[in-house]
PDB file of N, CA and C in Angstrom:
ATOM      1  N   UNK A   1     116.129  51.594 124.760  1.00  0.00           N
ATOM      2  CA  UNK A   1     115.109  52.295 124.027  1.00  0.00           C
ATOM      3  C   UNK A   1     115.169  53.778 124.424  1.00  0.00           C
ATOM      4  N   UNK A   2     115.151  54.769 123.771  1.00  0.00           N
ATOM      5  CA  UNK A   2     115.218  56.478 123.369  1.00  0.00           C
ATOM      6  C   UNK A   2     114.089  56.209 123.558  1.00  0.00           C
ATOM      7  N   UNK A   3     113.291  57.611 124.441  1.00  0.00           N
ATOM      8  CA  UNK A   3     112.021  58.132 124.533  1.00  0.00           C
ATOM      9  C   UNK A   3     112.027  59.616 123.982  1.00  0.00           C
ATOM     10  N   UNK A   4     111.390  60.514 123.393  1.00  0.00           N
ATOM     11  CA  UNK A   4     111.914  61.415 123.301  1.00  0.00           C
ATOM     12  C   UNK A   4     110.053  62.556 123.445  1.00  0.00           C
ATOM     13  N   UNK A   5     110.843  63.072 124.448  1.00  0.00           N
ATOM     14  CA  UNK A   5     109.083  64.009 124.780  1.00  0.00           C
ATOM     15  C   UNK A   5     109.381  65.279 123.909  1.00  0.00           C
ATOM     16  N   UNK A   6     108.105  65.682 123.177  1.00  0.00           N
ATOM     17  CA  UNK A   6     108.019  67.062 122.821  1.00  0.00           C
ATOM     18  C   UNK A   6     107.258  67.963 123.412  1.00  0.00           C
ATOM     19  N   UNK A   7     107.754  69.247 123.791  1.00  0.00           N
ATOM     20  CA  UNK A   7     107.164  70.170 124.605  1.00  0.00           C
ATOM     21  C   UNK A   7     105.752  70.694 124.576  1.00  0.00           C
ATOM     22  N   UNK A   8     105.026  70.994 125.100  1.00  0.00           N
ATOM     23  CA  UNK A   8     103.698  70.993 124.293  1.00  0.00           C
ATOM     24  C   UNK A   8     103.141  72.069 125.239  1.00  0.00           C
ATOM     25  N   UNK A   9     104.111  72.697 125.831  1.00  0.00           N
ATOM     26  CA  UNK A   9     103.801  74.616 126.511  1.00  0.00           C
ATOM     27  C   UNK A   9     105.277  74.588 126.483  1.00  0.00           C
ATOM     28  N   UNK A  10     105.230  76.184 126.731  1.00  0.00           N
ATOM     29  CA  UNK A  10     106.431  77.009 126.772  1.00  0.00           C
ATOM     30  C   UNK A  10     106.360  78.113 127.306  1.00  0.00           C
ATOM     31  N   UNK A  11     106.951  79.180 128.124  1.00  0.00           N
ATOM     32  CA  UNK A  11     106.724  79.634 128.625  1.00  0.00           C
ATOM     33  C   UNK A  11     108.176  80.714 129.069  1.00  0.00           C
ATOM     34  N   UNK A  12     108.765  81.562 128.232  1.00  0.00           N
ATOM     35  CA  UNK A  12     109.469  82.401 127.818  1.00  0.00           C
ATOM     36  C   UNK A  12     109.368  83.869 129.380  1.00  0.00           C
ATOM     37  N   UNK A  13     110.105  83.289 129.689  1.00  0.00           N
ATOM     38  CA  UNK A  13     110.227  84.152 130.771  1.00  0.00           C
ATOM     39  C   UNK A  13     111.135  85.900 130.612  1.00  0.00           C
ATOM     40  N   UNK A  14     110.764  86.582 130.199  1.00  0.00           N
ATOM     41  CA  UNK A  14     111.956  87.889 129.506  1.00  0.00           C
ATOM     42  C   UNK A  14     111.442  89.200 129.842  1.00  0.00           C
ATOM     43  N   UNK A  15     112.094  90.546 129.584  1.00  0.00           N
ATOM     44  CA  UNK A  15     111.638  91.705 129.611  1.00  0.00           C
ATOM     45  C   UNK A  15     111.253  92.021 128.530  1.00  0.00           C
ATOM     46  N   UNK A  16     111.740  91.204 127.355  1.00  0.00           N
ATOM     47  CA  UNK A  16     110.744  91.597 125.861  1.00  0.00           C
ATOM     48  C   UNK A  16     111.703  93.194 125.630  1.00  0.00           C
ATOM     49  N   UNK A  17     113.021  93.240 125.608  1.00  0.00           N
ATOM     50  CA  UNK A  17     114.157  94.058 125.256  1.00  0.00           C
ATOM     51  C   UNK A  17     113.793  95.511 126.346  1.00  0.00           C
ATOM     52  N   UNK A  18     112.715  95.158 127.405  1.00  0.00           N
ATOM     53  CA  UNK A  18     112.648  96.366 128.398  1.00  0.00           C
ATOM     54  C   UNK A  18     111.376  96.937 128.104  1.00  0.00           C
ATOM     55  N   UNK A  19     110.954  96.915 127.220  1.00  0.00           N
ATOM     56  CA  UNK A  19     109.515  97.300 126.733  1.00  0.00           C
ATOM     57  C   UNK A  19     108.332  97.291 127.363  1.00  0.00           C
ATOM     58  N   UNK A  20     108.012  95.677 128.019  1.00  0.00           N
ATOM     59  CA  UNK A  20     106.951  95.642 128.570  1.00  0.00           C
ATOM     60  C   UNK A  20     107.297  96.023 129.978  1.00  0.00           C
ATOM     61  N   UNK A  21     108.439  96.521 130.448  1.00  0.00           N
ATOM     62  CA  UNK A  21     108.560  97.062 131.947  1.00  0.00           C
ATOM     63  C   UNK A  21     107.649  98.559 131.723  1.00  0.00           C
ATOM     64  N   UNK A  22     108.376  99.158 130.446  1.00  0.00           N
ATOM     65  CA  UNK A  22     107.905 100.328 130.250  1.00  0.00           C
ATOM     66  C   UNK A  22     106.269 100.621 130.073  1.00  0.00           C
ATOM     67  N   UNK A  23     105.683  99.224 129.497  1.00  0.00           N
ATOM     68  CA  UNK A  23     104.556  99.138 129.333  1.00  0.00           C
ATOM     69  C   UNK A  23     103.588  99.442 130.894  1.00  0.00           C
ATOM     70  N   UNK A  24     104.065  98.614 131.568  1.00  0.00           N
ATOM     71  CA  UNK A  24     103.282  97.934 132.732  1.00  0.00           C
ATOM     72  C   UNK A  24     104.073  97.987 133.864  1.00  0.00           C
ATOM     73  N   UNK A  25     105.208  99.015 134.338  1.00  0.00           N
ATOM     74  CA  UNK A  25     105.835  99.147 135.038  1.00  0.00           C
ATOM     75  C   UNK A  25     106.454  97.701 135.425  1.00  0.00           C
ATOM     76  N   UNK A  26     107.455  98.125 137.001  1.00  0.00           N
ATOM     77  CA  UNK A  26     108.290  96.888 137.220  1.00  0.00           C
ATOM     78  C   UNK A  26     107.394  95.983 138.187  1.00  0.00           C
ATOM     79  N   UNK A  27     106.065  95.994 138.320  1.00  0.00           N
ATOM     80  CA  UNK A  27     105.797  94.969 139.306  1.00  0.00           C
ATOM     81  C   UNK A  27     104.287  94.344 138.516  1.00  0.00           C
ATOM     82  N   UNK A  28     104.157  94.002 137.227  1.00  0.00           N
ATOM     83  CA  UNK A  28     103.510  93.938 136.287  1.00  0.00           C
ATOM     84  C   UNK A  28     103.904  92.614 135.372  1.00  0.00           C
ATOM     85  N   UNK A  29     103.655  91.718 135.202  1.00  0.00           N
ATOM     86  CA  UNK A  29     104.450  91.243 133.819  1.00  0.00           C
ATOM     87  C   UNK A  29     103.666  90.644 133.197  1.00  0.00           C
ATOM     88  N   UNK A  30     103.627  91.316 131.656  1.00  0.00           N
ATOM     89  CA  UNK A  30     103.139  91.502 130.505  1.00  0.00           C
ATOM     90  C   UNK A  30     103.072  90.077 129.945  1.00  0.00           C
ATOM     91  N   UNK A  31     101.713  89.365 129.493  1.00  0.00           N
ATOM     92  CA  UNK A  31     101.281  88.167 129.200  1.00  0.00           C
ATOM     93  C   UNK A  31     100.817  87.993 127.852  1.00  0.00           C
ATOM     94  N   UNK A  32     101.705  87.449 126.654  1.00  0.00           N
ATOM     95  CA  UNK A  32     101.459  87.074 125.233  1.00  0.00           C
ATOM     96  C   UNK A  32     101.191  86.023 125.197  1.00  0.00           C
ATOM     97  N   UNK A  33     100.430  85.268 124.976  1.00  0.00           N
ATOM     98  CA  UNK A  33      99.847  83.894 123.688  1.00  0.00           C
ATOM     99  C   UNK A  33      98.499  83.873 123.040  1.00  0.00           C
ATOM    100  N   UNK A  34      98.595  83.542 122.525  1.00  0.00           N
ATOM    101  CA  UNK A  34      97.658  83.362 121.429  1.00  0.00           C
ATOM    102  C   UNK A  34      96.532  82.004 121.888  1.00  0.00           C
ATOM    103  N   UNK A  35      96.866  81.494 123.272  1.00  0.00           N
ATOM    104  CA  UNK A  35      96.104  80.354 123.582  1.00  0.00           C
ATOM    105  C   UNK A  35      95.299  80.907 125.288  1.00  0.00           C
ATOM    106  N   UNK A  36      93.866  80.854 124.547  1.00  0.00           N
ATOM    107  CA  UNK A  36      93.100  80.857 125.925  1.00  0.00           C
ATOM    108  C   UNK A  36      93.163  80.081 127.063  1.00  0.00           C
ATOM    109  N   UNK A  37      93.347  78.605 126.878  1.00  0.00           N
ATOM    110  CA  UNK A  37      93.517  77.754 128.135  1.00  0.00           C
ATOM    111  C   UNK A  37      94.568  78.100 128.417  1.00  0.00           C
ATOM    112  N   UNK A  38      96.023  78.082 127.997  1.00  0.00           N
ATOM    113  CA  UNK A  38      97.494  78.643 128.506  1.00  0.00           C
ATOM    114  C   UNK A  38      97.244  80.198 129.628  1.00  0.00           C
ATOM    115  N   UNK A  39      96.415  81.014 129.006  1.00  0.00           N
ATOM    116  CA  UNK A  39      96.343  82.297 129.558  1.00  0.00           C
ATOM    117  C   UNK A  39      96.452  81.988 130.813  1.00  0.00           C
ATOM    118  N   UNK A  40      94.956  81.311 130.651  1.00  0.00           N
ATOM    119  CA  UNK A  40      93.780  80.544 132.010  1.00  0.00           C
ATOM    120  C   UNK A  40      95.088  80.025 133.308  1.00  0.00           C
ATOM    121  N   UNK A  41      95.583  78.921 132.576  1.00  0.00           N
ATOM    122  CA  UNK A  41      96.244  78.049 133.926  1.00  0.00           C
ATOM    123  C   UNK A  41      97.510  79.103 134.303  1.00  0.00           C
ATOM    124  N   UNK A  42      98.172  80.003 133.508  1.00  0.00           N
ATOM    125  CA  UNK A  42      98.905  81.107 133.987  1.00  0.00           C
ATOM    126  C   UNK A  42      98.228  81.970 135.314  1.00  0.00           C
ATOM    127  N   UNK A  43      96.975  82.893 134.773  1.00  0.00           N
ATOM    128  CA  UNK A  43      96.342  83.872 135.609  1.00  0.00           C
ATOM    129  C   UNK A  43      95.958  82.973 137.226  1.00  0.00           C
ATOM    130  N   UNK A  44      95.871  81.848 137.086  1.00  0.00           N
ATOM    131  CA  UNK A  44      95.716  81.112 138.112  1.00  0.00           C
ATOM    132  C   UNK A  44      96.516  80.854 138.733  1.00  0.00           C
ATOM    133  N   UNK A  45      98.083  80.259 138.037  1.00  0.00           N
ATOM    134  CA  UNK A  45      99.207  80.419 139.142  1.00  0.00           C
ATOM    135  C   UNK A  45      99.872  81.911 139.481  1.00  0.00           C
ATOM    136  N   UNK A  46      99.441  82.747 138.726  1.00  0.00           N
ATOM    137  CA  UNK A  46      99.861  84.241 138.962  1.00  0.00           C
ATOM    138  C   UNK A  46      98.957  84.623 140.524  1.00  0.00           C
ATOM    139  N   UNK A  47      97.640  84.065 140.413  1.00  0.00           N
ATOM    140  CA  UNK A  47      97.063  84.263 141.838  1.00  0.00           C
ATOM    141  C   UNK A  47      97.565  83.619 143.156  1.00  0.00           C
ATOM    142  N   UNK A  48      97.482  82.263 142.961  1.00  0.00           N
ATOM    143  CA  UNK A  48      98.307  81.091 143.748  1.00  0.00           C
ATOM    144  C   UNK A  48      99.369  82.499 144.326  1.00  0.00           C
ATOM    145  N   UNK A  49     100.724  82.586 143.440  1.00  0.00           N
ATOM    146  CA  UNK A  49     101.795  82.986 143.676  1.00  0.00           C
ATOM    147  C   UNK A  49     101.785  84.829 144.425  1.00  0.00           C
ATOM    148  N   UNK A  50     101.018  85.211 143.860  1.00  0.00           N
ATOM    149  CA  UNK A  50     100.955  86.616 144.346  1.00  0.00           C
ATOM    150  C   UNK A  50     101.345  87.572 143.178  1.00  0.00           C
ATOM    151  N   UNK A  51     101.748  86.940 141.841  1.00  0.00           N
ATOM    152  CA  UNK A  51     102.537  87.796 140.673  1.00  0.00           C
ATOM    153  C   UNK A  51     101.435  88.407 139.856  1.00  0.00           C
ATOM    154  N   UNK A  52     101.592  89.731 139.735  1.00  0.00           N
ATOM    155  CA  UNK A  52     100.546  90.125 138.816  1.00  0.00           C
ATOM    156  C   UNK A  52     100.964  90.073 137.047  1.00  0.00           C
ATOM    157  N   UNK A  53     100.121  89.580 136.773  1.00  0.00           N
ATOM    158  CA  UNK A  53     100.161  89.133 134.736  1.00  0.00           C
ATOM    159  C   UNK A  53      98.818  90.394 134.452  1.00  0.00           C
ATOM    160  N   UNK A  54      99.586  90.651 133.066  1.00  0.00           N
ATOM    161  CA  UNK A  54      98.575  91.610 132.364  1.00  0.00           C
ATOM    162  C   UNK A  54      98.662  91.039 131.119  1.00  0.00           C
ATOM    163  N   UNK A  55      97.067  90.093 130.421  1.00  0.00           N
ATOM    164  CA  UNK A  55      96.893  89.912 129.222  1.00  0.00           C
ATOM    165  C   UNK A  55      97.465  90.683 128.156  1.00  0.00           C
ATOM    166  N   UNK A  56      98.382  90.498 126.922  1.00  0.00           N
ATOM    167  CA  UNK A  56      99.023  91.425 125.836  1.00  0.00           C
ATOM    168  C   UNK A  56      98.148  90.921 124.911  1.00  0.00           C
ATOM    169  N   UNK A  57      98.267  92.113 123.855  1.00  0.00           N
ATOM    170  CA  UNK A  57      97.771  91.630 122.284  1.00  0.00           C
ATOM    171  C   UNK A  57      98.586  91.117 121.661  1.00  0.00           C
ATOM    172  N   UNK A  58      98.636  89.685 120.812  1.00  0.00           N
ATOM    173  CA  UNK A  58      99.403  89.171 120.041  1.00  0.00           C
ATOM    174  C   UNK A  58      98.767  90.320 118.586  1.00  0.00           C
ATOM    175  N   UNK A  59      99.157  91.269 118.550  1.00  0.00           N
ATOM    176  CA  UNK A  59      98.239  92.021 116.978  1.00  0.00           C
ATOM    177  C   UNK A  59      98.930  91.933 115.473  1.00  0.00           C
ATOM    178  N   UNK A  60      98.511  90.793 114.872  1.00  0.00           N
ATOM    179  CA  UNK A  60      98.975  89.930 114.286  1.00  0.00           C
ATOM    180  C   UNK A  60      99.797  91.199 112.868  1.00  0.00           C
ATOM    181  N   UNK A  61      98.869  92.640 112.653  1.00  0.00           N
ATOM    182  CA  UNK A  61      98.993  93.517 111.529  1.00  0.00           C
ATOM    183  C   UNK A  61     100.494  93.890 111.822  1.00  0.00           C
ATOM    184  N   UNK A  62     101.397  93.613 112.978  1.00  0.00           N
ATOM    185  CA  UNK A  62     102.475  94.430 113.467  1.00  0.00           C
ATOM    186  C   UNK A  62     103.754  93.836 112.407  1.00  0.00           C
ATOM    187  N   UNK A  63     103.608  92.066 112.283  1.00  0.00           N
ATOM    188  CA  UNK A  63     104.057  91.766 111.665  1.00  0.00           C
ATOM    189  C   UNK A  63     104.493  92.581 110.550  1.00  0.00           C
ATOM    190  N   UNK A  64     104.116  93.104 109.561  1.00  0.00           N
ATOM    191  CA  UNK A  64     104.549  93.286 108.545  1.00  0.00           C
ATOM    192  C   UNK A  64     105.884  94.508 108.920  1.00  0.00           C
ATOM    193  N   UNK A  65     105.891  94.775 109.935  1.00  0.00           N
ATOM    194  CA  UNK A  65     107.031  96.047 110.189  1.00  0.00           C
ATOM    195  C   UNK A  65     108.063  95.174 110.551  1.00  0.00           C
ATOM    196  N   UNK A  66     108.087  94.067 110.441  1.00  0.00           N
ATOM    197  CA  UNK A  66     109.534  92.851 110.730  1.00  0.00           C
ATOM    198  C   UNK A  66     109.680  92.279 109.579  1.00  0.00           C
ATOM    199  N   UNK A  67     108.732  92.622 108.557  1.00  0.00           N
ATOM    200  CA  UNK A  67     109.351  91.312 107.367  1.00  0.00           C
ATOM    201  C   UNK A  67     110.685  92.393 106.294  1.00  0.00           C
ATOM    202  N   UNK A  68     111.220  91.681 106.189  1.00  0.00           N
ATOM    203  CA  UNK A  68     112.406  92.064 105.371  1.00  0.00           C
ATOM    204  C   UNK A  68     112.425  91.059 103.728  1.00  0.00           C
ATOM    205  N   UNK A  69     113.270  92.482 103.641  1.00  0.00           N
ATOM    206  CA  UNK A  69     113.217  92.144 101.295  1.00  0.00           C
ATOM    207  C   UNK A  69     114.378  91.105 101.249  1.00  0.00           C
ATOM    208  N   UNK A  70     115.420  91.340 102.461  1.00  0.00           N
ATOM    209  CA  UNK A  70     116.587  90.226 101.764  1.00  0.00           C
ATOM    210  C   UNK A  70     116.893  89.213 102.566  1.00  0.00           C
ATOM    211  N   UNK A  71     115.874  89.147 104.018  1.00  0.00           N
ATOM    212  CA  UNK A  71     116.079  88.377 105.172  1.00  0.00           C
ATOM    213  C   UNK A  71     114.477  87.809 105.516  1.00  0.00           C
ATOM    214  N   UNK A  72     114.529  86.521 105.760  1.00  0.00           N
ATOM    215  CA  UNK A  72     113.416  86.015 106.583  1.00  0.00           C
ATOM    216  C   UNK A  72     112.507  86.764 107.303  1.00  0.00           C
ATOM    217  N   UNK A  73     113.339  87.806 108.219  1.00  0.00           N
ATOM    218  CA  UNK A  73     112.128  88.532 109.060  1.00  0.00           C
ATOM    219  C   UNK A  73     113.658  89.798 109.236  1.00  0.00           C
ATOM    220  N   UNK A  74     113.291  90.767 110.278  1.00  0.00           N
ATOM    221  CA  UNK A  74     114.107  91.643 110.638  1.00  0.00           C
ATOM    222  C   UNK A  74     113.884  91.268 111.838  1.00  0.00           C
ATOM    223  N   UNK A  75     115.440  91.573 112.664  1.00  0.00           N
ATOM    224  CA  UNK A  75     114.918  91.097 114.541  1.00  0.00           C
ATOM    225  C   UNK A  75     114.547  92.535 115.343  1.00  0.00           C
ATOM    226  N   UNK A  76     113.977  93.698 115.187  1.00  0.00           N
ATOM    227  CA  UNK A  76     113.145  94.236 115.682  1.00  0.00           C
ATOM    228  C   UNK A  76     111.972  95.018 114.731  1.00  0.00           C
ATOM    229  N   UNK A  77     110.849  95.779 115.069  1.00  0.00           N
ATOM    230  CA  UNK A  77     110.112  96.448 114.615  1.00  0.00           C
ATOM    231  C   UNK A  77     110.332  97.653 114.745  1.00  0.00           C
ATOM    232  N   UNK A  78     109.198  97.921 114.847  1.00  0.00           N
ATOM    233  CA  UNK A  78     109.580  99.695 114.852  1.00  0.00           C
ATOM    234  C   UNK A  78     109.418 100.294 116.377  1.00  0.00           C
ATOM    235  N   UNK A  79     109.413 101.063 116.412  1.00  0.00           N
ATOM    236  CA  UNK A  79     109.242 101.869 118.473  1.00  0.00           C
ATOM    237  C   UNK A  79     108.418 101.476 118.766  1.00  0.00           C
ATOM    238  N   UNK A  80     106.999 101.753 118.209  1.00  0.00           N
ATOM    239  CA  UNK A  80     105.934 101.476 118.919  1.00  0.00           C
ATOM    240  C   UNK A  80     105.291 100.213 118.684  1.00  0.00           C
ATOM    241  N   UNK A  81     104.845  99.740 120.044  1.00  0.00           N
ATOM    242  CA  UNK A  81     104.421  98.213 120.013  1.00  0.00           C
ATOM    243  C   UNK A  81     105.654  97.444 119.871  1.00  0.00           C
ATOM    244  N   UNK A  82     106.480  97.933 120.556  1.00  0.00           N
ATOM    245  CA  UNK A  82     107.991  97.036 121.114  1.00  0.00           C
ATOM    246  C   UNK A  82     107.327  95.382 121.221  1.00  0.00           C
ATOM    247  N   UNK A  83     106.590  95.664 122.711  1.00  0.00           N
ATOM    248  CA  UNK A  83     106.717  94.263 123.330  1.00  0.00           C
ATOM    249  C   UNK A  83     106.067  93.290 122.664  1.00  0.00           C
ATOM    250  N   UNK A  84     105.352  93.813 121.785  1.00  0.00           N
ATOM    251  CA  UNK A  84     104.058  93.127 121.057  1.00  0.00           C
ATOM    252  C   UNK A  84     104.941  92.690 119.716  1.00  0.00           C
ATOM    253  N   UNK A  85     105.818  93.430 119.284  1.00  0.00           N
ATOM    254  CA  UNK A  85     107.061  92.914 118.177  1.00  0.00           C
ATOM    255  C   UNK A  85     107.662  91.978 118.586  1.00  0.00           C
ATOM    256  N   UNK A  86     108.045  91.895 119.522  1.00  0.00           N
ATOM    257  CA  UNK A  86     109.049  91.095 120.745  1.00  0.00           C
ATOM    258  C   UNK A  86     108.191  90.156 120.103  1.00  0.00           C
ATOM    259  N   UNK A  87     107.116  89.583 120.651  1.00  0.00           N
ATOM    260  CA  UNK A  87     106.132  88.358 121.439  1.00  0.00           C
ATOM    261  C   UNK A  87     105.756  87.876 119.712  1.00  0.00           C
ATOM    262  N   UNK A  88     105.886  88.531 118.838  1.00  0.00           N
ATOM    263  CA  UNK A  88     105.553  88.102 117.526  1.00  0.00           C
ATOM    264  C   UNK A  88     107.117  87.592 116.992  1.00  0.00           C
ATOM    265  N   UNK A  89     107.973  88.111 117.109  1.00  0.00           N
ATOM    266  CA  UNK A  89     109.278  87.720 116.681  1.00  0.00           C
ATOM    267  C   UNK A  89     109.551  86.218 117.339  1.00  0.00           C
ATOM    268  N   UNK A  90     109.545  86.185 118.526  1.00  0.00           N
ATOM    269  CA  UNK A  90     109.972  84.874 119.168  1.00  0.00           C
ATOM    270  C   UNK A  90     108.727  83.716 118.760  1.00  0.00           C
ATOM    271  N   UNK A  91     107.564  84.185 118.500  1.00  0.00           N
ATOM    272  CA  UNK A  91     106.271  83.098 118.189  1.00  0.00           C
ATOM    273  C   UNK A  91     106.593  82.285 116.847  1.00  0.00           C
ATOM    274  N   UNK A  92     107.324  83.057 115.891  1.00  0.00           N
ATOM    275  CA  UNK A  92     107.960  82.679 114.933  1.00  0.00           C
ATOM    276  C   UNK A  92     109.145  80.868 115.294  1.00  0.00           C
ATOM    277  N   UNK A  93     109.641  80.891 116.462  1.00  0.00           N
ATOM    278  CA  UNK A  93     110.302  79.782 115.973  1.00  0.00           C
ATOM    279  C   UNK A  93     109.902  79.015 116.800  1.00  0.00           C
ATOM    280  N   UNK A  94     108.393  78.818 117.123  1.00  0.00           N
ATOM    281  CA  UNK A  94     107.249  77.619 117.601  1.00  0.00           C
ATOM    282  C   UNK A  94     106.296  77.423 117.185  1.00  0.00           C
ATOM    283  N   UNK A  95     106.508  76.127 117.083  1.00  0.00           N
ATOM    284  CA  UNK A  95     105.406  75.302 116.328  1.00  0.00           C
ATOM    285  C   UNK A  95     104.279  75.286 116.406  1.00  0.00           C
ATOM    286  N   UNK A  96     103.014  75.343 115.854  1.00  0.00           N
ATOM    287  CA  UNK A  96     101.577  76.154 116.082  1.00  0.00           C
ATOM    288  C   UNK A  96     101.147  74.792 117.043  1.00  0.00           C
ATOM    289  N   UNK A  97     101.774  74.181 117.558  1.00  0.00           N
ATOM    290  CA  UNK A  97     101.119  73.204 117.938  1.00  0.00           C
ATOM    291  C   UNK A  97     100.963  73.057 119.607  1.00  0.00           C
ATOM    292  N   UNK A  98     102.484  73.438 119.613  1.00  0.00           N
ATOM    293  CA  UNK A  98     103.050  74.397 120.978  1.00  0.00           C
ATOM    294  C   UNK A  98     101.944  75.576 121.620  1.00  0.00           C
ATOM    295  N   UNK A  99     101.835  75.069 123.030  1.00  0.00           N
ATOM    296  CA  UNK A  99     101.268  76.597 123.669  1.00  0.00           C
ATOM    297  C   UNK A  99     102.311  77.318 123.961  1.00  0.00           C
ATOM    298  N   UNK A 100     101.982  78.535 123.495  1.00  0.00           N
ATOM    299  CA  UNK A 100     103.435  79.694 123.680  1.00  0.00           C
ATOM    300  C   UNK A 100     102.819  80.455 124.790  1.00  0.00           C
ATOM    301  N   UNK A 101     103.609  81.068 125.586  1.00  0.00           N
ATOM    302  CA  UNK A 101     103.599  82.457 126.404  1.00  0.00           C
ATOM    303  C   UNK A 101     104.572  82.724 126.389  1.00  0.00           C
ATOM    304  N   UNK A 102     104.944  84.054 126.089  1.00  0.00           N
ATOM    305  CA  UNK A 102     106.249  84.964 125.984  1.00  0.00           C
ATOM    306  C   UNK A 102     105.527  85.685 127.460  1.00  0.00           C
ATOM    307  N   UNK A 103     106.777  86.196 128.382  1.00  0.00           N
ATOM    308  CA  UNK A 103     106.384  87.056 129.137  1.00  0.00           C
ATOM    309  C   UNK A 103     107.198  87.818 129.531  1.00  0.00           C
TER     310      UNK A 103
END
């Protein structure tokens, strides 16, 4: 018998193309999801561990500077609000069902 588990957090470990270093310097790392309890049990092992997390805006209006006329989406935005393009680009290929954190 096949069991087959589906993921049901995620947790995207990245520099977000260097952006959010720039955001929040190098001893900082920049915290996207769209899910309050996910935030929660993060900021808690960020304490546990000693790592500092800084809540991001998922700001949903950014989108439209990624959608493209002859492609699904475009894979970056524009300069500003890099990391926040980033964290919207990758949210795209998980399932709303999924807790996401890009970080």
């Amino acid at each position: 018998m096949l069991w087959f588990m589906l993921a049901t957090k995620i947790v995207d470990l990245a520099t977000l193309t260097g952006v959010c270093v720039v955001a929040l310097g190098p001893s900082i790392a920049g915290v996207f999801t769209p899910n309050d309890d996910l935030a929660k049990e993060l900021f808690q092992a960020s304490e546990a561990s000693g790592e500092k997390f800084w809540r991001m805006p998922l700001e949903e209006s950014y989108w439209e500077s990624m959608k493209s006329g002859v492609a699904d989406m475009v894979n970056t935005g524009g300069r500003q609000g890099g990391a926040i393009n980033a964290a919207l680009f990758l949210k795209q290929f998980v399932d709303e069902k999924v807790k996401v954190d890009a970080r």
